[in-house]
C-alpha atoms as a PDB file:
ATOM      1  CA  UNK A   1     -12.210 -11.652  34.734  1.00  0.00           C
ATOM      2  CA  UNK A   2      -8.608 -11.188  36.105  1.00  0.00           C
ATOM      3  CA  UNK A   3      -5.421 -11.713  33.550  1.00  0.00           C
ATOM      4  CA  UNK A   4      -3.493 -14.731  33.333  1.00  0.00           C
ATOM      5  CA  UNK A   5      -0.500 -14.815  34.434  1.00  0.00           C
ATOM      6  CA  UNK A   6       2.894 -15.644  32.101  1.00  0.00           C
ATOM      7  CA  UNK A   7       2.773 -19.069  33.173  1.00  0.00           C
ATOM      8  CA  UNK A   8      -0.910 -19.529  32.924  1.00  0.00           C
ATOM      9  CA  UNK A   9      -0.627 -18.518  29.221  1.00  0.00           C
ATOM     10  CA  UNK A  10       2.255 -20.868  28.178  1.00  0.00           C
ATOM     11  CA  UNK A  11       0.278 -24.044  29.707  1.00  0.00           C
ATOM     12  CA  UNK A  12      -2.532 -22.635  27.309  1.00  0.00           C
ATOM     13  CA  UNK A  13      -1.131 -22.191  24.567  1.00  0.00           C
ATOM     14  CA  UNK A  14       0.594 -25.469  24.749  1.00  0.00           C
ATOM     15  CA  UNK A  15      -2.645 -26.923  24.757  1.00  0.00           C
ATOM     16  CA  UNK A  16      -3.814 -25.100  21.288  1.00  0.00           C
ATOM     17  CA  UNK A  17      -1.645 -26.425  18.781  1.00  0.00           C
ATOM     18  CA  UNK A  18      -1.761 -23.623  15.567  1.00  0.00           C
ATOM     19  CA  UNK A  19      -2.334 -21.035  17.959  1.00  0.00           C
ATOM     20  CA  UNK A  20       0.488 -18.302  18.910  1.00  0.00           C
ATOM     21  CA  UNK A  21       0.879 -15.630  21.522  1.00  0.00           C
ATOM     22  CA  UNK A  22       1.244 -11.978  19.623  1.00  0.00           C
ATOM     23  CA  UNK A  23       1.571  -9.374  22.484  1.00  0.00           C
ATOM     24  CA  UNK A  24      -1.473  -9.338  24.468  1.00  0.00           C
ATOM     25  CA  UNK A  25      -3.586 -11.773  22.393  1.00  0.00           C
ATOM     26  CA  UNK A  26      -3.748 -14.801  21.032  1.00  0.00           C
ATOM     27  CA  UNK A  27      -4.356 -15.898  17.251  1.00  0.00           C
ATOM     28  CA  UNK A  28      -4.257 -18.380  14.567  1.00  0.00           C
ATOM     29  CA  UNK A  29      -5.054 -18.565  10.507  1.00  0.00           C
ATOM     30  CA  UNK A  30      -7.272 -21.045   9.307  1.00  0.00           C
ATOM     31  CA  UNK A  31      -7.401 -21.799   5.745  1.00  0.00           C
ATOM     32  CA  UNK A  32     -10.603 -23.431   4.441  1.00  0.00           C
ATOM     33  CA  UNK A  33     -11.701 -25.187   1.354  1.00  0.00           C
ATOM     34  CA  UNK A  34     -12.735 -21.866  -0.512  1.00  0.00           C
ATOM     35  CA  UNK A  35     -14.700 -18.269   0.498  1.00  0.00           C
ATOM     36  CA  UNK A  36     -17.824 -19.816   0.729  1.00  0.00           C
ATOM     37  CA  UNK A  37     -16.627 -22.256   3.972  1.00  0.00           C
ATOM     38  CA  UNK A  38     -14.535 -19.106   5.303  1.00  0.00           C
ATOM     39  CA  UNK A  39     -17.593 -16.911   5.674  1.00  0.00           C
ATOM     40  CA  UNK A  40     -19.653 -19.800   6.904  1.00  0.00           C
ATOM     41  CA  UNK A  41     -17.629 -20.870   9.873  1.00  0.00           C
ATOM     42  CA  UNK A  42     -16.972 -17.254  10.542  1.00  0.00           C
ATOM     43  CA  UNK A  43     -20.870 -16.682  10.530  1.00  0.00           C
ATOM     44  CA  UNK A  44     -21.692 -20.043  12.852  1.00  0.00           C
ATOM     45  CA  UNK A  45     -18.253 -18.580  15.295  1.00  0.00           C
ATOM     46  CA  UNK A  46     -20.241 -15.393  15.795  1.00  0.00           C
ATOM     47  CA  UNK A  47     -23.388 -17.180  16.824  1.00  0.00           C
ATOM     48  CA  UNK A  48     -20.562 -18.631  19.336  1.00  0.00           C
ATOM     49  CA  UNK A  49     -19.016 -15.320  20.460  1.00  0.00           C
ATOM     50  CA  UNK A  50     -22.263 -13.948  21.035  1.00  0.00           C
ATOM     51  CA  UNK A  51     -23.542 -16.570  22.829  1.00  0.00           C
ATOM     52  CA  UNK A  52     -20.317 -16.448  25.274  1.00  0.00           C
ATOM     53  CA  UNK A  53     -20.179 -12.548  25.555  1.00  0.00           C
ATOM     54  CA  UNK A  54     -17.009 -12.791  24.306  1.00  0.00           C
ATOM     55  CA  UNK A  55     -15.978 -11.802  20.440  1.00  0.00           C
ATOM     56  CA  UNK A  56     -12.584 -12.354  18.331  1.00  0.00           C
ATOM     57  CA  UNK A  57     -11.139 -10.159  16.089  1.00  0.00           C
ATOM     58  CA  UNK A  58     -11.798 -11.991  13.098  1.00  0.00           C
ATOM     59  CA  UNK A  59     -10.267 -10.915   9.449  1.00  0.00           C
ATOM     60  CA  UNK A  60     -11.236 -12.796   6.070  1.00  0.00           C
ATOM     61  CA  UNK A  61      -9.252 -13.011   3.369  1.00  0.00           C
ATOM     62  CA  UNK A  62     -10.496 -15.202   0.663  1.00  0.00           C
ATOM     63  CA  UNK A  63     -10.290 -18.596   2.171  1.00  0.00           C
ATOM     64  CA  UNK A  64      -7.820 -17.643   4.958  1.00  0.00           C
ATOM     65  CA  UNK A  65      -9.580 -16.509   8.313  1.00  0.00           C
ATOM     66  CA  UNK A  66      -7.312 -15.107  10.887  1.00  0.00           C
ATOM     67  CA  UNK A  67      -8.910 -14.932  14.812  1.00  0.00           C
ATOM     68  CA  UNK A  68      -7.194 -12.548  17.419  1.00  0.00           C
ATOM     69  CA  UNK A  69      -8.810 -13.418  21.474  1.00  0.00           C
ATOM     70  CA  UNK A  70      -7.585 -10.847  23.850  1.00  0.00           C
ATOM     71  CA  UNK A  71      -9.888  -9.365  27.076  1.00  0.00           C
ATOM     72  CA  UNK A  72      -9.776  -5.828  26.098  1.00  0.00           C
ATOM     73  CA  UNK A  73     -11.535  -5.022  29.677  1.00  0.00           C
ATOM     74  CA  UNK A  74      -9.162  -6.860  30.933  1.00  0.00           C
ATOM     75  CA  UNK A  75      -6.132  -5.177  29.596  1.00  0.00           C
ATOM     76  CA  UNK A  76      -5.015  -9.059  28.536  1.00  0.00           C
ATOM     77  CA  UNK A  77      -5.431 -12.752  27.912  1.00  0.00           C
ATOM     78  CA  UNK A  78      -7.941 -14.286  29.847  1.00  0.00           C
ATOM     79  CA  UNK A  79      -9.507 -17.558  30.327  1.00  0.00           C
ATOM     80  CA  UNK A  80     -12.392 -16.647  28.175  1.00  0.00           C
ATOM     81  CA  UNK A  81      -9.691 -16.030  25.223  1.00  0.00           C
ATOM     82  CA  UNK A  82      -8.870 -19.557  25.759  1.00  0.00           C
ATOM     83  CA  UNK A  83     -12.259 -21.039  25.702  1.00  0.00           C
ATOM     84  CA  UNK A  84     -13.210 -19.125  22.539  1.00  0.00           C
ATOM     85  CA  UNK A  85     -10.166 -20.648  20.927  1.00  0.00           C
ATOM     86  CA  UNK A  86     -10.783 -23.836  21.967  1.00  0.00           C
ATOM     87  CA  UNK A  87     -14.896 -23.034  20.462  1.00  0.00           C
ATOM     88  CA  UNK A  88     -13.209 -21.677  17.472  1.00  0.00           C
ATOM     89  CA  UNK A  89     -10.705 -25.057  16.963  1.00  0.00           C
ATOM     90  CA  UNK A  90     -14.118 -27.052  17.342  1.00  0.00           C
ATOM     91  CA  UNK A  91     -16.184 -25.514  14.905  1.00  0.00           C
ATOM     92  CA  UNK A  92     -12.965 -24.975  12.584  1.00  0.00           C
ATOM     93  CA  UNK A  93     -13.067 -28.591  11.987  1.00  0.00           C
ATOM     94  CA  UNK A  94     -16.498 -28.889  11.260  1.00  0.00           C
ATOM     95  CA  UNK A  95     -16.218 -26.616   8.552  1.00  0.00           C
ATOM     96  CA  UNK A  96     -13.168 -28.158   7.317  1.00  0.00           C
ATOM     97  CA  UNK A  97     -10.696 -25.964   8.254  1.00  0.00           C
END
């Protein structure tokens, strides 16, 4: 998968409110109801990311849950970063968050 170009990555991001560019990656913080739903969406978003081949940085912190997308093979942001956000953003408001 090939990087995006500057452009490419503006008109996604602009599409993904909550979600901000930092360096060669993309990321937001959810906050959810309490640990419990934290862990739980970030258990169902691996089933996700495993499913896709294609896995966020993810970092807990109580009932704050910060993803990170970036194509390591790639050397940048990809398309796939984008569709995991937009997977995360889906099952983030299923879970409440």
């Amino acid at each position: 998968m090939s990087r995006l170009s500057e452009q490419e990555i503006r008109e996604g991001l602009s599409g993904l409110p909550g979600w901000t560019r930092k360096g060669e990656a993309i990321e937001r913080r959810l906050t959810f109801a309490g640990f419990p739903d934290a862990i739980a969406f970030a258990t169902r978003l691996a089933f996700t990311a495993e499913a896709a081949d294609h896995h966020p940085d993810i970092l807990i912190s109580y009932k704050r849950v910060t993803l990170t997308y970036s194509t390591h093979s790639a050397g940048g942001l990809t398309q796939k970063d984008f569709a995991g956000a937009r997977q995360a953003d889906a099952l983030a408001k299923v879970f409440g968050g």
